[in-house]
N, C-alpha and C. Protein backbone atom coordinates (compact mmCIF):
# COMPACT_ATOMS: atom_id res chain seq x y z
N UNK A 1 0.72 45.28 -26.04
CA UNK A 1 -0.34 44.88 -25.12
C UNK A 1 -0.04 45.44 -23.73
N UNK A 2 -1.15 45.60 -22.98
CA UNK A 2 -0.82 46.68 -21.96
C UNK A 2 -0.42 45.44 -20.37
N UNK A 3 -0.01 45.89 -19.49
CA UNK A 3 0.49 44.88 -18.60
C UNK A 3 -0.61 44.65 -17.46
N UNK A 4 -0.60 44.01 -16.63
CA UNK A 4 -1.51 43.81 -15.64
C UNK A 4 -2.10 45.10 -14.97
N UNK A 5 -0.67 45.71 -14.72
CA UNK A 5 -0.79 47.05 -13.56
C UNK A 5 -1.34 48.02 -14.66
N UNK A 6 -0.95 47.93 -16.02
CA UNK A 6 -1.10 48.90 -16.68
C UNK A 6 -3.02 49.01 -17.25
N UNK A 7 -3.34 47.98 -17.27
CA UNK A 7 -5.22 47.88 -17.44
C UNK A 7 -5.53 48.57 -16.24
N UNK A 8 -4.95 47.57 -14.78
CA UNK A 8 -5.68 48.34 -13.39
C UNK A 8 -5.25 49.52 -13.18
N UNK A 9 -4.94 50.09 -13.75
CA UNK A 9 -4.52 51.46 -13.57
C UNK A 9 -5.17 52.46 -14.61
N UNK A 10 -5.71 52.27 -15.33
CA UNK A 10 -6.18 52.72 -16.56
C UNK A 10 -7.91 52.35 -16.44
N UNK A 11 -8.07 50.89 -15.62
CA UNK A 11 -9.83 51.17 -14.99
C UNK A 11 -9.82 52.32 -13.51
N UNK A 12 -8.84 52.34 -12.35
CA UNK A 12 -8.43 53.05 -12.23
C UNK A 12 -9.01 54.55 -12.40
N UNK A 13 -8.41 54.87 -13.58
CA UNK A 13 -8.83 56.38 -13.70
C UNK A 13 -9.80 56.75 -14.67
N UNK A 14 -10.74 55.68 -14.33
CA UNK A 14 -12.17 55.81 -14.62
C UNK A 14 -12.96 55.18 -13.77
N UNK A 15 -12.86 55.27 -12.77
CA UNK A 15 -13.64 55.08 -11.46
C UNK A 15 -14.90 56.01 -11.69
N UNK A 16 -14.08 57.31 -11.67
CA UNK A 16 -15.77 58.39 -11.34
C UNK A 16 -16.11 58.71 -12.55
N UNK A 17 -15.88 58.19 -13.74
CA UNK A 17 -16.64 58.21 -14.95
C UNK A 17 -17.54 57.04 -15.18
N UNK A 18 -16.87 55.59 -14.97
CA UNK A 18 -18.05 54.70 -14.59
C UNK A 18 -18.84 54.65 -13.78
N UNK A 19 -18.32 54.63 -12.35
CA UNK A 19 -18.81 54.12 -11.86
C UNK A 19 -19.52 55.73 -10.80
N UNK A 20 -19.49 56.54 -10.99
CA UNK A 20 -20.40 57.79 -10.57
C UNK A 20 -19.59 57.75 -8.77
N UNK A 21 -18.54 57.65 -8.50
CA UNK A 21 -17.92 58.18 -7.24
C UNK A 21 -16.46 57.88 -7.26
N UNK A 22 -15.60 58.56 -6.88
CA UNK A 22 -14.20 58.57 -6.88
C UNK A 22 -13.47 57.32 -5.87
N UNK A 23 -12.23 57.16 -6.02
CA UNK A 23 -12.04 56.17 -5.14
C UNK A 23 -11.74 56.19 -3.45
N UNK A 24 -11.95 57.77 -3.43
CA UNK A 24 -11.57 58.06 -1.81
C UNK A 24 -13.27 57.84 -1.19
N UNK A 25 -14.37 58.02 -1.86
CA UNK A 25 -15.83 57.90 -2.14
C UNK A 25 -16.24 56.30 -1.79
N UNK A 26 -15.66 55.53 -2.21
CA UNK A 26 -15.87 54.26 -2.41
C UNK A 26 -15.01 53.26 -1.46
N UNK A 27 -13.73 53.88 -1.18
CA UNK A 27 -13.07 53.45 0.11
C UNK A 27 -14.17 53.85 1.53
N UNK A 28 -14.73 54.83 1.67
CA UNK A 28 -15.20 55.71 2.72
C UNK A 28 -16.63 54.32 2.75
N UNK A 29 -17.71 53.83 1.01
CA UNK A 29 -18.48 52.98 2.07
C UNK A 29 -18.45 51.74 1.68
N UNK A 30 -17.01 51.85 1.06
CA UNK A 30 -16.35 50.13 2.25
C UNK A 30 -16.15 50.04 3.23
N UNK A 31 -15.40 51.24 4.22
CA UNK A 31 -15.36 50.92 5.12
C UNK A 31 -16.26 51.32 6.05
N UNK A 32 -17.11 51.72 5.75
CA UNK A 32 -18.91 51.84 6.63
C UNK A 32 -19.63 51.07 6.73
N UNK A 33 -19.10 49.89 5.42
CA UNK A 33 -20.39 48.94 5.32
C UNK A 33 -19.71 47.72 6.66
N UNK A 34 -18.21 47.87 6.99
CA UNK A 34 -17.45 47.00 8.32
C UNK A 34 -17.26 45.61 7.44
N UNK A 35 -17.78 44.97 6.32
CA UNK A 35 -17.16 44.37 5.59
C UNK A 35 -15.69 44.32 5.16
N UNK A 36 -15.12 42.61 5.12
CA UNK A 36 -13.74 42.86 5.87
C UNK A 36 -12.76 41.77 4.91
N UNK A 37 -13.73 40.78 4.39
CA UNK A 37 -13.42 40.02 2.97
C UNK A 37 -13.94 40.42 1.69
N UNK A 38 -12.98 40.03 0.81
CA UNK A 38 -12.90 40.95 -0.64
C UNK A 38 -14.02 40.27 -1.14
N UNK A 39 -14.62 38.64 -1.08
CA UNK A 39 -15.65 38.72 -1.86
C UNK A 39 -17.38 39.10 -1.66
N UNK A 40 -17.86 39.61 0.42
CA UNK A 40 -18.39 40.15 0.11
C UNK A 40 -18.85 41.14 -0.14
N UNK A 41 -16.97 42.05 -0.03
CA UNK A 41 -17.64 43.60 -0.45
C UNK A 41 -17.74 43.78 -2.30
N UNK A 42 -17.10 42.70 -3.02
CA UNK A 42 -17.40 42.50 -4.19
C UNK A 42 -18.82 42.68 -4.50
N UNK A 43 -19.53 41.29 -3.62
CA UNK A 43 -21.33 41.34 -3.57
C UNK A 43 -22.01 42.56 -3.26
N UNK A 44 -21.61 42.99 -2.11
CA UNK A 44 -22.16 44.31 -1.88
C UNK A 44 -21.90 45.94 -2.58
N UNK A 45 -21.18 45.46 -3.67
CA UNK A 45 -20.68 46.93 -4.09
C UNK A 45 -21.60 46.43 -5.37
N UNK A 46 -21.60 45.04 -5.89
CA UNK A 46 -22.24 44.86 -7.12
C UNK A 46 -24.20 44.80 -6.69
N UNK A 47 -24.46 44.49 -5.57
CA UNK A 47 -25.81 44.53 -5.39
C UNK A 47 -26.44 45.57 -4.92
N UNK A 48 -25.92 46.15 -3.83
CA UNK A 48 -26.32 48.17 -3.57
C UNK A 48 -25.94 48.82 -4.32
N UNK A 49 -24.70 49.01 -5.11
CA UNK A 49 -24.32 49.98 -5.48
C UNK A 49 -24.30 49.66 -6.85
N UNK A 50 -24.70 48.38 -7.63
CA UNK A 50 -24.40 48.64 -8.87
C UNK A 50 -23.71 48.47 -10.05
N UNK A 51 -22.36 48.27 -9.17
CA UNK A 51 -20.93 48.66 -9.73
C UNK A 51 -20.59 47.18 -10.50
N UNK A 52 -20.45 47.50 -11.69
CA UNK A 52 -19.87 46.09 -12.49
C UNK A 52 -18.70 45.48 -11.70
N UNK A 53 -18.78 44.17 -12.27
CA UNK A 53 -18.10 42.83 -11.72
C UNK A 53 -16.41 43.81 -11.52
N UNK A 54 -15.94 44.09 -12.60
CA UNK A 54 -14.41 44.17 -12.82
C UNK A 54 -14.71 45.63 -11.74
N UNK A 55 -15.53 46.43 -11.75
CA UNK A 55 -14.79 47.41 -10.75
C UNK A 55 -15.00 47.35 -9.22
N UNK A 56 -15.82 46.18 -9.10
CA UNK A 56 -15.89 46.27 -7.62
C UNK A 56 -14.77 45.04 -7.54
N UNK A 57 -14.31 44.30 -8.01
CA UNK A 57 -12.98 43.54 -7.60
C UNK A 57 -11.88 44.71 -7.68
N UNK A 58 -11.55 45.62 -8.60
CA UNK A 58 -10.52 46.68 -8.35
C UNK A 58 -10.84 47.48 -6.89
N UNK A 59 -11.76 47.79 -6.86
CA UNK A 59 -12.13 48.63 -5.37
C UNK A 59 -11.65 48.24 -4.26
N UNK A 60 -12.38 46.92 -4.47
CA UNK A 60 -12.13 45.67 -3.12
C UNK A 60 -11.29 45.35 -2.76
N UNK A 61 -9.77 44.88 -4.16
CA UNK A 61 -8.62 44.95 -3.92
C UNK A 61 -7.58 45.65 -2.99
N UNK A 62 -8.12 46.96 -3.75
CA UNK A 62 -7.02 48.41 -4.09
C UNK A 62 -7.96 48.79 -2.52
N UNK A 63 -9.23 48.58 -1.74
CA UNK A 63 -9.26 48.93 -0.27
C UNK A 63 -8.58 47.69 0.82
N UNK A 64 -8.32 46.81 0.60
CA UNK A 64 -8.09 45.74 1.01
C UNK A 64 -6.33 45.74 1.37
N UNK A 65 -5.88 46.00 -0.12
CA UNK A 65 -4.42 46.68 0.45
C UNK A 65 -4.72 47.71 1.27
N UNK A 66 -4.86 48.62 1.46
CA UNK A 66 -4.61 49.79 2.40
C UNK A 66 -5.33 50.71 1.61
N UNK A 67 -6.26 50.69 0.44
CA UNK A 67 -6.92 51.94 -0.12
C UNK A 67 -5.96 52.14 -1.18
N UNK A 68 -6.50 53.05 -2.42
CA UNK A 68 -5.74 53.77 -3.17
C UNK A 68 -6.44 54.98 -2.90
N UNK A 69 -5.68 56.13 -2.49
CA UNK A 69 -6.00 57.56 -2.15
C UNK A 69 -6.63 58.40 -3.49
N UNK A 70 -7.38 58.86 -3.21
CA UNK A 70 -7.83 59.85 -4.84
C UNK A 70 -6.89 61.17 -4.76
N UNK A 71 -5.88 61.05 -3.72
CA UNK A 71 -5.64 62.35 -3.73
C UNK A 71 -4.06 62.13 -3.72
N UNK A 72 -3.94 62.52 -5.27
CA UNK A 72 -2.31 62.27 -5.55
C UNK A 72 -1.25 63.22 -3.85
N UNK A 73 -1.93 64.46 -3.49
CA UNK A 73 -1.03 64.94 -2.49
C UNK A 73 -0.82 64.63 -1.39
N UNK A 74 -2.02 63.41 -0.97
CA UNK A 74 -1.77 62.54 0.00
C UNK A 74 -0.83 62.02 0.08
N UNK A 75 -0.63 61.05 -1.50
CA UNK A 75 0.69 60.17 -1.68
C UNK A 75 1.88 60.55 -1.16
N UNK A 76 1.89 61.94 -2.21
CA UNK A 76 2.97 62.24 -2.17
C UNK A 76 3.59 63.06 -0.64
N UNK A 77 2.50 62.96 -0.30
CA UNK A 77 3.15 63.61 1.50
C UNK A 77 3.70 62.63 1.70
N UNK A 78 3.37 61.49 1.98
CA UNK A 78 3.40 60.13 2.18
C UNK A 78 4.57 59.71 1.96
N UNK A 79 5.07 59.78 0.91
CA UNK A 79 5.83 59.22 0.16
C UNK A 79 7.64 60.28 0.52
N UNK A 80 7.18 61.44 1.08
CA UNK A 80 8.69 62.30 1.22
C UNK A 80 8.14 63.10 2.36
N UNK A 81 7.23 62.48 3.31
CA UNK A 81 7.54 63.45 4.87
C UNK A 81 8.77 62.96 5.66
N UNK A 82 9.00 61.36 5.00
CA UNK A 82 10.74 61.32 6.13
C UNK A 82 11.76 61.72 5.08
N UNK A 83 11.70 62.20 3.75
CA UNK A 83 12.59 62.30 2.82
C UNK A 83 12.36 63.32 2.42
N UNK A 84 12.29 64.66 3.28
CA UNK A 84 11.87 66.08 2.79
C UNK A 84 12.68 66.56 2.23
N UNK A 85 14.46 66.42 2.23
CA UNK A 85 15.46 66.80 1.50
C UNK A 85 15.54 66.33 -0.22
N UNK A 86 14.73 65.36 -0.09
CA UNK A 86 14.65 64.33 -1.79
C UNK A 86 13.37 65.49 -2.33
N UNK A 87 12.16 66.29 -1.85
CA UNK A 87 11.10 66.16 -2.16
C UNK A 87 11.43 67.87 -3.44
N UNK A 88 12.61 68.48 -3.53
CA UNK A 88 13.21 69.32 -4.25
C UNK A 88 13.39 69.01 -5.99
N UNK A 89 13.78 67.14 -5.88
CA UNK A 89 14.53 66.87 -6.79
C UNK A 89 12.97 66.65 -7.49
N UNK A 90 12.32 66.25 -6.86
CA UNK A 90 11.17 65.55 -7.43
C UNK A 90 10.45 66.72 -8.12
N UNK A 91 10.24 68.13 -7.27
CA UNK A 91 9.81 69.10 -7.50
C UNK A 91 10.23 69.79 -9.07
N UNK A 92 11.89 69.53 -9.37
CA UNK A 92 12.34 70.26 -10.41
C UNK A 92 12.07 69.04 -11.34
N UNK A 93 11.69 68.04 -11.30
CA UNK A 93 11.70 67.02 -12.16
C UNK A 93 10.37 66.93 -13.03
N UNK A 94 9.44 67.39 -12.34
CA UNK A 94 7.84 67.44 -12.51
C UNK A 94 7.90 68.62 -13.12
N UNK A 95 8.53 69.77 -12.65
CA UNK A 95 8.54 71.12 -13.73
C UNK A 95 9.15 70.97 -14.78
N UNK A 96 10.01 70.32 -14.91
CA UNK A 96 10.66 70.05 -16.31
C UNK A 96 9.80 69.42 -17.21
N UNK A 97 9.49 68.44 -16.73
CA UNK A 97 8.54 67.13 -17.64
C UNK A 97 7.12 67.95 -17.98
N UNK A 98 6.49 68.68 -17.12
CA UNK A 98 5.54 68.92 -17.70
C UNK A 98 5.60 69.94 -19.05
N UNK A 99 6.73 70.85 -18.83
CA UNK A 99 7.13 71.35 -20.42
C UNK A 99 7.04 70.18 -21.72
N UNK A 100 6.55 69.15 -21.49
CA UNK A 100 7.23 68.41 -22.74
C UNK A 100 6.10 68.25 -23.72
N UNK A 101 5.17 68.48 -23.04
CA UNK A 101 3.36 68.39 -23.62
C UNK A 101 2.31 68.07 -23.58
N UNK A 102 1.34 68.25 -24.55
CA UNK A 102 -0.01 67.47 -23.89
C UNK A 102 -0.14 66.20 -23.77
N UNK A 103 -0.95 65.61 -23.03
CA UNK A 103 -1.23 64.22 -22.80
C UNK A 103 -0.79 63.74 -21.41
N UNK A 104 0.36 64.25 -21.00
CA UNK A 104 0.98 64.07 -19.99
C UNK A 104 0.10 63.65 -18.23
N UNK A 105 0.13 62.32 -17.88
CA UNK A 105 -0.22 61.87 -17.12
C UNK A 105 0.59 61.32 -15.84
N UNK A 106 0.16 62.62 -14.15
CA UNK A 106 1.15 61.75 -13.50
C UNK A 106 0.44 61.81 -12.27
N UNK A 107 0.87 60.74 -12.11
CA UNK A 107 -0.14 59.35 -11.55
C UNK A 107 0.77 58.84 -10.26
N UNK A 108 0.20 59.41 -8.79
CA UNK A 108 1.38 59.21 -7.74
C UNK A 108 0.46 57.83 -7.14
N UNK A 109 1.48 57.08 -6.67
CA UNK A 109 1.09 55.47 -6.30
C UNK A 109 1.71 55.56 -4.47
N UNK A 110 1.53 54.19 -3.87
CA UNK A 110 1.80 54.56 -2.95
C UNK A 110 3.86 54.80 -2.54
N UNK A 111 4.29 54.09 -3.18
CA UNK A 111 5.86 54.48 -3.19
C UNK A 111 6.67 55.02 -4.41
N UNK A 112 6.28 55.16 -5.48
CA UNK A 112 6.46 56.11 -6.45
C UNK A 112 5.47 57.03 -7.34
N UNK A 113 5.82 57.92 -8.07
CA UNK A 113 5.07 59.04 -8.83
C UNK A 113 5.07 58.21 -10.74
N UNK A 114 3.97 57.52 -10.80
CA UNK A 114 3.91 56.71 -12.45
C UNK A 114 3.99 58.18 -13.56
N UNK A 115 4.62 58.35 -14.20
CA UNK A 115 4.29 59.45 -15.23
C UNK A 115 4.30 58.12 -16.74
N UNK A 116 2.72 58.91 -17.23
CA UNK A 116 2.42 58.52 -18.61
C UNK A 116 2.05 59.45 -20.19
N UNK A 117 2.55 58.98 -20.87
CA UNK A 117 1.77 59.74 -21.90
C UNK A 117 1.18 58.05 -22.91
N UNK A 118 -0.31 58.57 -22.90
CA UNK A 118 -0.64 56.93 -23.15
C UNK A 118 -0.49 55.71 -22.55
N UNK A 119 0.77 55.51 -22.53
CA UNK A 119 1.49 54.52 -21.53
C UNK A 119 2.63 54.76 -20.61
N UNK A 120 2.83 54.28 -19.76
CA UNK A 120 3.98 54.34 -18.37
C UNK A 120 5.47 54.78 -19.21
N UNK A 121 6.02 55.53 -19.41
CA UNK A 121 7.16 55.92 -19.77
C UNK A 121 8.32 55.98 -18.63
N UNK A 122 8.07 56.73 -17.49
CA UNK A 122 9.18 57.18 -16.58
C UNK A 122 7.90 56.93 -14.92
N UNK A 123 8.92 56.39 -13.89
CA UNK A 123 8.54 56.66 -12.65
C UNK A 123 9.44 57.53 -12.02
N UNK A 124 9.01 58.19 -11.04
CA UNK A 124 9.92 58.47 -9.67
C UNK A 124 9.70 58.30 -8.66
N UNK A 125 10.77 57.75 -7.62
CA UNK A 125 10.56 57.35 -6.69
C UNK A 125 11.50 57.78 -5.41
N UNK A 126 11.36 58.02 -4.58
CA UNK A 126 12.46 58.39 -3.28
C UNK A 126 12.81 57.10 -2.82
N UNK A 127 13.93 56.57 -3.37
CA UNK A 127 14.14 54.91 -2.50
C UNK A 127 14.56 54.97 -1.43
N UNK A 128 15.93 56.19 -1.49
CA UNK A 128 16.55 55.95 0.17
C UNK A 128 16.09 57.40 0.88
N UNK A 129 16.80 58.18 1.85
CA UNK A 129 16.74 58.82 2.48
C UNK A 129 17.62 59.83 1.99
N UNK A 130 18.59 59.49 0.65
CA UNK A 130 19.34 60.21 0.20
C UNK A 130 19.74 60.20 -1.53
N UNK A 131 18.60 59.50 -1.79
CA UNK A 131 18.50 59.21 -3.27
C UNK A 131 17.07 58.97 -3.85
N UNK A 132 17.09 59.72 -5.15
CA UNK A 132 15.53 59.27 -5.88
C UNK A 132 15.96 58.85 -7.39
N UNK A 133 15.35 57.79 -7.26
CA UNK A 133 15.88 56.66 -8.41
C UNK A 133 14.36 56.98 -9.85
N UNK A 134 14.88 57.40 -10.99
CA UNK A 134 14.13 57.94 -11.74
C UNK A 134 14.30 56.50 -12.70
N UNK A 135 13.22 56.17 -13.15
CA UNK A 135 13.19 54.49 -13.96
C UNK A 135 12.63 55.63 -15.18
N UNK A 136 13.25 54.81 -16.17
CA UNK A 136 12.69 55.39 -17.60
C UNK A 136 11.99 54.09 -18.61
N UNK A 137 11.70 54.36 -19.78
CA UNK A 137 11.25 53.34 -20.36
C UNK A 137 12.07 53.75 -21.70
N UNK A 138 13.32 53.10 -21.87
CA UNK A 138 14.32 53.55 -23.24
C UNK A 138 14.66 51.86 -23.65
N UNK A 139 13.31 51.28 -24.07
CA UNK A 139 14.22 49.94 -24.54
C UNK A 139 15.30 49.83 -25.44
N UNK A 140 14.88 50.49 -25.92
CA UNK A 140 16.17 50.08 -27.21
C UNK A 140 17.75 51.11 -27.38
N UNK A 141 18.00 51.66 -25.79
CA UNK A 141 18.69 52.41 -25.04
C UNK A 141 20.00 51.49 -24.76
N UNK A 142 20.99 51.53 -25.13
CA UNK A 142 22.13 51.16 -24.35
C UNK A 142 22.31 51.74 -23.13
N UNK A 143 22.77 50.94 -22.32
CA UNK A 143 23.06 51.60 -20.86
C UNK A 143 24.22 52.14 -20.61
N UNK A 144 24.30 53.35 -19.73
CA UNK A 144 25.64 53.64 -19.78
C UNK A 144 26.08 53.70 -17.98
N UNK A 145 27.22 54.10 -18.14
CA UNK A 145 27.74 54.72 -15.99
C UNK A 145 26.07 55.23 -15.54
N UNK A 146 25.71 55.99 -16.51
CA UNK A 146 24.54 56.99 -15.51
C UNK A 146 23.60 56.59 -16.00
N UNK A 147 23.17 55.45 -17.27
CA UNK A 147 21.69 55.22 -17.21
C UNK A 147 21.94 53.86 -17.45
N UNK A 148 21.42 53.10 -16.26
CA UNK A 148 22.04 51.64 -16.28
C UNK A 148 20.36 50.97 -16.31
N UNK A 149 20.82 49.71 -16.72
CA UNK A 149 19.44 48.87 -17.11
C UNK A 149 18.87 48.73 -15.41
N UNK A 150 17.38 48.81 -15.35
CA UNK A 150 16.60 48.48 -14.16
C UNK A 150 16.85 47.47 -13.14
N UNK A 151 17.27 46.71 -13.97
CA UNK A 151 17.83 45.36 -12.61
C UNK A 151 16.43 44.89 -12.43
N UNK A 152 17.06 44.47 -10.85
CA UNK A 152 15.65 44.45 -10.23
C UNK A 152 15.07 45.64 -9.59
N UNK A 153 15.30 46.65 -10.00
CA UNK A 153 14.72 47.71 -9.49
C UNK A 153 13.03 48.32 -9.60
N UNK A 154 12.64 47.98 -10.82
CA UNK A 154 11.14 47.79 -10.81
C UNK A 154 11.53 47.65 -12.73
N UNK A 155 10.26 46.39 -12.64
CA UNK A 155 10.27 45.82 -13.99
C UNK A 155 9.15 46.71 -14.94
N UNK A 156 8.76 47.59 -14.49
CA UNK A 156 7.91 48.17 -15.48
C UNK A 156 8.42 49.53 -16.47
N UNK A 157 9.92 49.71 -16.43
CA UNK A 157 11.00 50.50 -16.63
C UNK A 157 12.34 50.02 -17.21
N UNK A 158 12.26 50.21 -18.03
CA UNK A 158 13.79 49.58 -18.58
C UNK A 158 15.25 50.03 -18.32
N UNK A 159 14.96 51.16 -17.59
CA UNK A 159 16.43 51.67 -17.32
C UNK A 159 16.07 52.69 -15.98
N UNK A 160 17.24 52.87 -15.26
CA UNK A 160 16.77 53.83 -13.79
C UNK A 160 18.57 54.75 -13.88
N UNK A 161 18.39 56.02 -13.38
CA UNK A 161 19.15 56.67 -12.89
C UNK A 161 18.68 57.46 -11.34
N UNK A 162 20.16 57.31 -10.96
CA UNK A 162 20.28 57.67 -9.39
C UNK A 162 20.06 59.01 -9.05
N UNK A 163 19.21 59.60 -8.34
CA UNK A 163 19.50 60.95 -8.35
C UNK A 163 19.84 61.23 -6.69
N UNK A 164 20.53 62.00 -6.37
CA UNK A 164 21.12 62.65 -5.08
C UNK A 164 21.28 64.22 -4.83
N UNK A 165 20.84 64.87 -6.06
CA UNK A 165 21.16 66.12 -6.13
C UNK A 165 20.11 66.77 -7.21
N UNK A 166 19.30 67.69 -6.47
CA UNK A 166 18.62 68.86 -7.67
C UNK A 166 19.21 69.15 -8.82
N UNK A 167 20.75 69.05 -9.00
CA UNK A 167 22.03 69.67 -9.92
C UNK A 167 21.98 68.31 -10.95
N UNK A 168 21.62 67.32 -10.55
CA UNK A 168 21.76 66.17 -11.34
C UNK A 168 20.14 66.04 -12.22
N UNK A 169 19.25 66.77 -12.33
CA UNK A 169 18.14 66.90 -12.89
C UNK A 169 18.50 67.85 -14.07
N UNK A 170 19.16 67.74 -14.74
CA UNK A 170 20.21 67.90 -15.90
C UNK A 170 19.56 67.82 -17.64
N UNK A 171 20.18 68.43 -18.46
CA UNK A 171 19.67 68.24 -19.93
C UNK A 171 19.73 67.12 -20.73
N UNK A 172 21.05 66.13 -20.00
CA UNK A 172 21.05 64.64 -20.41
C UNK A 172 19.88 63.75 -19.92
N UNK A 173 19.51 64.28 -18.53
CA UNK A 173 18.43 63.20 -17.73
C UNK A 173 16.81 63.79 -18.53
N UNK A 174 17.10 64.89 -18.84
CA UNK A 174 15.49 65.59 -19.44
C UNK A 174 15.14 64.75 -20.61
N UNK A 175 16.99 65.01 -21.55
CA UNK A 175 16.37 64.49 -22.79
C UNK A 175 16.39 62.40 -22.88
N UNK A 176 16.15 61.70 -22.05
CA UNK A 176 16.42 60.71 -21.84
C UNK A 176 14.91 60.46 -21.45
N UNK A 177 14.30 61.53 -20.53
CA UNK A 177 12.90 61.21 -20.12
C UNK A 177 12.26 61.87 -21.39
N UNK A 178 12.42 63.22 -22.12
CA UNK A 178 11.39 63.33 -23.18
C UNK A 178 11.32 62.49 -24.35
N UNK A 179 12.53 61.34 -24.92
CA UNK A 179 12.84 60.72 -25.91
C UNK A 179 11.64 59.62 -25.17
N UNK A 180 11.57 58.87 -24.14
CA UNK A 180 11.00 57.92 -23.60
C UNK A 180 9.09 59.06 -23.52
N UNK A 181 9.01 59.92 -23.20
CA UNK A 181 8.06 60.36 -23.71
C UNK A 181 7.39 60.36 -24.70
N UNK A 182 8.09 60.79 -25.54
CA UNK A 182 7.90 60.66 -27.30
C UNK A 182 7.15 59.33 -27.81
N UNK A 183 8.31 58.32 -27.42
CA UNK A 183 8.15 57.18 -27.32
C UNK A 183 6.74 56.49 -27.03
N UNK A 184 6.26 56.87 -25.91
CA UNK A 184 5.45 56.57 -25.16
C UNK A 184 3.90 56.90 -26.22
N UNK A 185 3.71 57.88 -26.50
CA UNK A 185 2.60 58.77 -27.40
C UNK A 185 2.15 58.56 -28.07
């Protein structure tokens, strides 16, 4: 069964198939209409515009936090303009993974990059200023020195490794994310 984040994320990326405008589209006339509480831009997205019950509460939400950007390269500016030395690892990490095949879905949020096939398998994320912490989804994975269980590090991942180095984006860390790929499919 899929998780909370994992439905809203999945209506999500059918915004401009339902609902006929993207979410940078729909942020732009929320915030035109100067409406400033979630339930009556709920009303107003469901009475001008249309938009069924469940997606104008996602809209309303997801503008209410701060927007969800339609534009994954926003994020990711976002996410490594003070961590431009991390934004390498991330770079060779995304070229690797996308070798692994079709289906492949990646999905940048506002503090990490979600990669799916079907479902959430692996995130990445720049946590510090000198590390990007790669969460995998290997339940039935023993943990070892280098792939230790999630902690509290984010619960939608069963296991995270540390990364500090381009050199550490490695054939053990590939095949750890394509097995959790596989998995995922």
């Amino acid at each position: 069964m899929a998780s909370p984040e994992e439905m809203a994320q999945s209506m999500r990326n059918n915004i401009p198939e339902k609902t006929g405008k993207n979410q940078t589209e729909w942020n732009k006339i929320i915030k035109n209409s100067g409406l400033e509480k979630h339930g009556q831009i709920v009303k107003m997205l469901k009475t001008e515009h249309g938009v069924t019950h469940g997606f104008a509460n996602l809209l309303s939400s997801d503008f209410l936090k701060g927007g969800t950007s339609d534009s994954g390269d926003d994020l990711l500016t976002i996410q490594y303009e003070k961590k431009a030395d991390l934004k390498p690892i991330y770079d060779k990490l995304i070229s690797e993974i996308q070798k692994f095949g079709s289906g492949l879905e990646i999905s940048p949020k506002k503090a990490y990059v979600s990669l799916r096939h079907k479902k959430q398998f692996a995130l990445i994320q720049p946590s510090t200023k000198t590390r990007v912490d790669v969460g995998i989804n290997l339940k039935d994975t023993k943990p070892t020195e280098r792939l230790e269980n999630s902690g509290s590090f984010n619960a939608m991942v069963s296991h995270r490794v540390r990364i500090t180095d381009v050199k550490q984006v490695d054939k053990e860390l590939l095949a750890w994310l394509k097995s959790a790929f596989n998995h995922a499919g």
